[in-house]
Each structure stands twice: as structure tokens, then as C-alpha cells.
Protein backbone atom coordinates (compact mmCIF):
# COMPACT_ATOMS: atom_id res chain seq x y z
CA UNK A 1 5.97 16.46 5.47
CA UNK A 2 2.55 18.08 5.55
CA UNK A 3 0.00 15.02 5.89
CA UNK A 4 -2.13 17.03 8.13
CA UNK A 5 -6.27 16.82 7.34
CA UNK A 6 -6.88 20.86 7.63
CA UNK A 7 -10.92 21.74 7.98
CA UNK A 8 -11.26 22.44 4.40
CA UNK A 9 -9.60 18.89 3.25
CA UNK A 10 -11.48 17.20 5.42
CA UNK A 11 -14.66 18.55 3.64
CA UNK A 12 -13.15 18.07 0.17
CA UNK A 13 -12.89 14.32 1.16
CA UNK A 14 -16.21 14.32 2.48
CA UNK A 15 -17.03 15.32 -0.53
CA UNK A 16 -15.29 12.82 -2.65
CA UNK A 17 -16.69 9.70 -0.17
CA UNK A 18 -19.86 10.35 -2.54
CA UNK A 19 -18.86 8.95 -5.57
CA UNK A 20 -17.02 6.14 -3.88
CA UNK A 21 -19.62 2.68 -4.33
CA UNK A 22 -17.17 -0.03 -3.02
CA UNK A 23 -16.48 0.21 0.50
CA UNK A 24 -15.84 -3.59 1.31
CA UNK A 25 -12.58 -3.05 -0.26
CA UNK A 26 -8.70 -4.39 0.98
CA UNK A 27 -5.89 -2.86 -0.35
CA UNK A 28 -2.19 -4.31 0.22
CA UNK A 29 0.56 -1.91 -0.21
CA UNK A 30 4.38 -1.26 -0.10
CA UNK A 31 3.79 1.55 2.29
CA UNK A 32 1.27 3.94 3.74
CA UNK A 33 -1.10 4.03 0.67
CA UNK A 34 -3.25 1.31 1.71
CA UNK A 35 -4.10 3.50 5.46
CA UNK A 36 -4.26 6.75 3.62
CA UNK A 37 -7.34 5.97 1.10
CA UNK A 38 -8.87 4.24 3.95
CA UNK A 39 -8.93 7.15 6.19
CA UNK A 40 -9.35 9.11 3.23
CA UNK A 41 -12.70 7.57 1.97
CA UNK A 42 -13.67 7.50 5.93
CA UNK A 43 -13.35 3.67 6.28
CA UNK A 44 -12.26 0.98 8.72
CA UNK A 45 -8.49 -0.28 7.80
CA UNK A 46 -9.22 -3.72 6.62
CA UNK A 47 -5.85 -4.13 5.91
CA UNK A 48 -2.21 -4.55 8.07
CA UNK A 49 -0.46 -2.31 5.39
CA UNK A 50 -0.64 0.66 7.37
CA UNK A 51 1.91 3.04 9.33
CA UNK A 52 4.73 0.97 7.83
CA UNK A 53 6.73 -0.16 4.28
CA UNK A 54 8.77 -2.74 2.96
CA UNK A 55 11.28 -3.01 0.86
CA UNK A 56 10.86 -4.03 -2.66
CA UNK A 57 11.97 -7.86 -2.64
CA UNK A 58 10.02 -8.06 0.85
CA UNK A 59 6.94 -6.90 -0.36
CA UNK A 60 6.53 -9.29 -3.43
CA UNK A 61 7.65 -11.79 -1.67
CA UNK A 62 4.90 -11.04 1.19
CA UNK A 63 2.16 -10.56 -1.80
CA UNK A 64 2.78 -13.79 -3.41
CA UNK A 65 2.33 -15.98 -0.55
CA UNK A 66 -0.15 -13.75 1.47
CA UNK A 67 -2.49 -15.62 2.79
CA UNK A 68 0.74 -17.03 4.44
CA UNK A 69 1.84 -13.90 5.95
CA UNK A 70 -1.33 -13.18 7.24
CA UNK A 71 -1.18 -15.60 9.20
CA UNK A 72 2.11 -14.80 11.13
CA UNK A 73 3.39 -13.13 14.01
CA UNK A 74 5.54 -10.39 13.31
CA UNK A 75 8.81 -10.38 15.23
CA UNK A 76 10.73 -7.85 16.60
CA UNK A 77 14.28 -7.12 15.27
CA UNK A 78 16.62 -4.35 16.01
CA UNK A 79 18.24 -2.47 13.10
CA UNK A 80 21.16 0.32 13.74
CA UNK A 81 20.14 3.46 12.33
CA UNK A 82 16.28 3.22 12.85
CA UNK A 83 14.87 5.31 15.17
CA UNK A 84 11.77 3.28 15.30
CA UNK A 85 10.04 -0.15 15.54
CA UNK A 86 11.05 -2.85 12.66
CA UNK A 87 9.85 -6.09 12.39
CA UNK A 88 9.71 -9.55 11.07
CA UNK A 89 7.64 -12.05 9.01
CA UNK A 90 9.13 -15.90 8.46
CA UNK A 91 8.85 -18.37 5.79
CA UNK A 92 11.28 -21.37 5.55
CA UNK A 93 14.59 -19.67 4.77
CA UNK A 94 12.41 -16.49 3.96
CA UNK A 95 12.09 -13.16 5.95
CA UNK A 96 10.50 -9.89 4.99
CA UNK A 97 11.16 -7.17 7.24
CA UNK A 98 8.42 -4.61 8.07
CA UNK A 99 9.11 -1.24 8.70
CA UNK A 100 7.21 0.07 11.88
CA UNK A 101 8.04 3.57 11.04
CA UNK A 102 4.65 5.30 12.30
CA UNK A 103 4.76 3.22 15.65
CA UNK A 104 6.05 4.32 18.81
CA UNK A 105 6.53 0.95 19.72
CA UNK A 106 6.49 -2.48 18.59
CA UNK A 107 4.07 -4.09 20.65
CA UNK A 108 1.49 -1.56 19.52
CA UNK A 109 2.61 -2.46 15.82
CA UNK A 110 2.12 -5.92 16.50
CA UNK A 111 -1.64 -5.63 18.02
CA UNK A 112 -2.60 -2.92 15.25
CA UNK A 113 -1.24 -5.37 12.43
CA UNK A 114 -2.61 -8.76 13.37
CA UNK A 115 -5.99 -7.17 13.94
CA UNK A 116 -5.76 -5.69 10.40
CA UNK A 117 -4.98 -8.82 9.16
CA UNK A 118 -7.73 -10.96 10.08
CA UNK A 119 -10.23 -8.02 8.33
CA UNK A 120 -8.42 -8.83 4.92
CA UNK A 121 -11.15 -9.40 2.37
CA UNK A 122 -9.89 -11.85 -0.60
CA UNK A 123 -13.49 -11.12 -2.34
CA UNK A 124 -12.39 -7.46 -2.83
CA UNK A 125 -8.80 -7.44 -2.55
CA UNK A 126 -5.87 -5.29 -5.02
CA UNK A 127 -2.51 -5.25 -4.92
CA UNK A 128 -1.46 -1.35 -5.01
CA UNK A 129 3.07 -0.79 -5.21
CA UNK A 130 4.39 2.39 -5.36
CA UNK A 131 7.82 2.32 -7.30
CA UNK A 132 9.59 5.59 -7.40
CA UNK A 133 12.56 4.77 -9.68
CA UNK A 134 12.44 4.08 -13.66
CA UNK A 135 10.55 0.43 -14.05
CA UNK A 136 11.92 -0.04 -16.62
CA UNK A 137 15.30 -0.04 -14.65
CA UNK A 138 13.92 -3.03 -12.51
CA UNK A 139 12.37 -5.33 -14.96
CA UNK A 140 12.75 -8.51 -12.96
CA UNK A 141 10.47 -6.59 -10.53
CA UNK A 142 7.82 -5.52 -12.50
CA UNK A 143 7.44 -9.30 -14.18
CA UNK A 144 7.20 -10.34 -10.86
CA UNK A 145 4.64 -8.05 -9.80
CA UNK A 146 3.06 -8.71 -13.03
CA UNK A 147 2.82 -12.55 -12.50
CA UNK A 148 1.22 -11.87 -9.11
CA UNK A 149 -2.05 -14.05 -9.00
CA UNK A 150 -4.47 -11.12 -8.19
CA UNK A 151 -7.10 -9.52 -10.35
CA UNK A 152 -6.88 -6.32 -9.33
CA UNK A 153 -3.26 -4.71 -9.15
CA UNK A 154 -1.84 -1.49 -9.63
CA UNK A 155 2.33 -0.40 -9.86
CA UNK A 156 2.39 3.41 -9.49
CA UNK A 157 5.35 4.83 -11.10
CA UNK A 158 7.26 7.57 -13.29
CA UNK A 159 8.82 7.24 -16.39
CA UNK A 160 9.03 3.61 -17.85
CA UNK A 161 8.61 2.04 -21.92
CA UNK A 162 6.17 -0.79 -20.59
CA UNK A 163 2.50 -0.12 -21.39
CA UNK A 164 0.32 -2.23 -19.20
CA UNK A 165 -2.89 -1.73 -17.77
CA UNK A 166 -1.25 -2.29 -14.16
CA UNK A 167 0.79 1.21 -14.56
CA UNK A 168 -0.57 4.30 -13.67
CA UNK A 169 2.12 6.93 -14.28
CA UNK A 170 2.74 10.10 -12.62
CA UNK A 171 3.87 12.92 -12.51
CA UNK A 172 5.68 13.33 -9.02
CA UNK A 173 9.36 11.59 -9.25
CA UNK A 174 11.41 13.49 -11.06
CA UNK A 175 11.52 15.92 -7.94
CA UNK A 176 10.64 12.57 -5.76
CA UNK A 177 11.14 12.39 -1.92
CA UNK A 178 9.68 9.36 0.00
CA UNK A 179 6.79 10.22 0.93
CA UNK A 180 5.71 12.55 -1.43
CA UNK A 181 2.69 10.83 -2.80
CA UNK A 182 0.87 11.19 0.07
CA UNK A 183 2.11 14.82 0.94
CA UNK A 184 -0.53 17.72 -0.35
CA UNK A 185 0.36 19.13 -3.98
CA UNK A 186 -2.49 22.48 -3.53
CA UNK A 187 -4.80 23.70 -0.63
CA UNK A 188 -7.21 20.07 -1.57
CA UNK A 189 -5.71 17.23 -2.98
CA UNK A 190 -2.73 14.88 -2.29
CA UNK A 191 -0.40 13.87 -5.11
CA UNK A 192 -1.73 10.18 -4.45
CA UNK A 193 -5.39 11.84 -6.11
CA UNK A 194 -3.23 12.39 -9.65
CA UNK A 195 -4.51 8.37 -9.60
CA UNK A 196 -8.11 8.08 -10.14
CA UNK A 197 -8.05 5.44 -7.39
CA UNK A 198 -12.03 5.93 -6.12
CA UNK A 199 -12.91 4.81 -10.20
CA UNK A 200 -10.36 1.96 -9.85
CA UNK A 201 -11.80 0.56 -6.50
CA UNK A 202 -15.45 0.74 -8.48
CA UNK A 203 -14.56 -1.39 -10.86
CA UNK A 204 -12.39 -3.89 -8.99
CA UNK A 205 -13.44 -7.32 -10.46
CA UNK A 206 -14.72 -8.99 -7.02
CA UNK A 207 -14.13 -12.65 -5.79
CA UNK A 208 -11.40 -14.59 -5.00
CA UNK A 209 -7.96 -14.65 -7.13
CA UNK A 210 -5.93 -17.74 -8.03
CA UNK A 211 -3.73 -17.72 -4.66
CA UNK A 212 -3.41 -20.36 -2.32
């Protein structure tokens, strides 16, 4: 997958860091989103959700009880099949895996993400899924993510029947591989810029939400 910054994308994002006002921002993701706009916009990543993903069940359990999971160690786990680092977060009966998949190793992971984590800023915070697949073939999921207790929250998806000010659909998933929102669609601009997400951070409604 072609992620690479060339000369003349680096000075097309250079470009685009102008109009971008918020820069206090924390964005928690189901995969590499959250580290991309960061690096991006040319910012610190003030949030653990980078390098890795979770599955779908993981990640709203991790987002409704984050301050939680913040607060944890990750633990290494060992999965057949994976050819990289995968890890662990615990509540009660409750485990979310994280998916290391950018990390040579898991100790490196481990550092990187409780670092992260203690940057997270709950004044400027949003909740940002990508969700490949129909929504409206998981409905239980998107109530879920709908309920989450956040004022700022995004599900970026395809084809679905629910209008909601949380969806931004695109255009990318009918051909989808993962990965492909972050992959470059022309010479400039990543599919993940089809989402006006430099407006969105702007006009993030700031202070805390109604999480414990």
C-alpha cells in the first residue's frame, strides 16, 4: 500500500496545516486514522490509537469506558497467524485485543501507547470509526456507537439508509481493501481527505463529555 509522504505531498499538507485552527485536538480511532491526521496536520500524537486497530466489539467497548482503558497496561498475547505484536486491555470479565500491526515489537508498542495515553485531552476529544461494510447491516453497532457519551463523533462508512449527522459517507468501499482510506487516490490527497476532517476538528464542541 502506498502511504509514502513524496516531496510534493508533503507540501500539499503543508499547505493544508493553514486552515487547520484546532491543534489541541485527540482523536480515538478503530485503526490508523487517529496517527495519520496527526502526522498529517504536523502534530504531536496525543492519542494511543496509532500503528494499530481493533476489532469492532473491542473498540466500542474500549470507547465507552475510556478513561478506564487509559489507564491500563496492555498485555502481551500471542495469536497464530499474526506476524506481528497483539495485545491486551482488561476489564472484569472484559478484554479488547489491540492489534500491534505497525510494531516490530511489543515492548515498543507498549512504551509508544501508554505515553500516548496520558496526552489524551477530554476538553477536545472525538470519537472517529471507520466501518467498511453496509451499517445498516450492523445496526446493533451503530446504536451503540451512537449512544457513546461523546460530543464529537464520527462513523465513516459506505452505503447505509440511516441519516445522522455522525455519518460521513464515502465513496471508497465498494472496491474496499483494508487500508484503503489512508492509501493515496491521485498524485495529492488520500482517500481519508474525501472527509472534510480539518472543518470537523474546527468546530469540535470543546469540554468535557458525559463519561466517567
Amino acid at each position: 500500500m502506498d502511504y509514502k509522504l513524496t516531496r510534493s505531498r508533503k507540501l500539499y499538507n503543508i499547505v493544508r496545516r493553514q486552515f487547520l485552527r484546532n491543534k489541541e485536538f485527540s482523536i480515538i480511532s478503530n485503526n490508523c486514522i487517529s496517527g495519520f491526521v496527526s502526522k498529517d496536520m504536523g502534530l504531536p500524537y496525543n492519542s494511543p490509537t496509532v500503528g494499530l486497530y481493533f476489532d469492532n466489539d473491542g473498540f466500542i467497548e474500549f470507547a465507552e469506558n475510556l478513561k478506564y482503558y487509559l489507564k491500563c497496561e496492555p498485555e502481551e498475547i500471542y495469536e497464530d497467524q499474526m506476524d506481528f505484536p497483539v495485545g491486551i486491555l482488561r476489564r472484569g470479565d472484559k478484554q479488547i485485543k489491540l492489534y500491534f500491526m505497525h510494531y516490530d515489537s511489543f515492548e515498543t508498542a507498549k512504551e509508544k501507547w501508554m505515553r500516548r495515553a496520558s496526552r489524551v485531552n477530554f476538553d477536545d476529544l472525538c470519537i472517529v470509526m471507520e466501518h467498511p461494510l453496509p451499517l445498516c447491516e450492523d445496526e446493533v453497532l451503530y446504536k451503540r456507537f451512537k449512544e457513546l457519551p461523546y460530543q464529537n463523533k464520527r462513523i465513516l462508512t459506505g452505503k447505509t439508509d440511516f441519516e445522522d449527522e455522525i455519518i460521513v459517507k464515502l465513496d471508497l468501499y465498494d472496491d474496499y481493501k483494508p487500508g484503503k482510506i489512508l492509501t493515496f487516490k491521485d498524485r495529492f490527497r488520500r482517500y481519508l481527505y474525501d472527509w472534510d476532517y480539518i472543518s470537523f476538528l474546527n468546530n469540535m464542541k470543546r469540554g468535557k463529555s458525559d463519561f466517567e
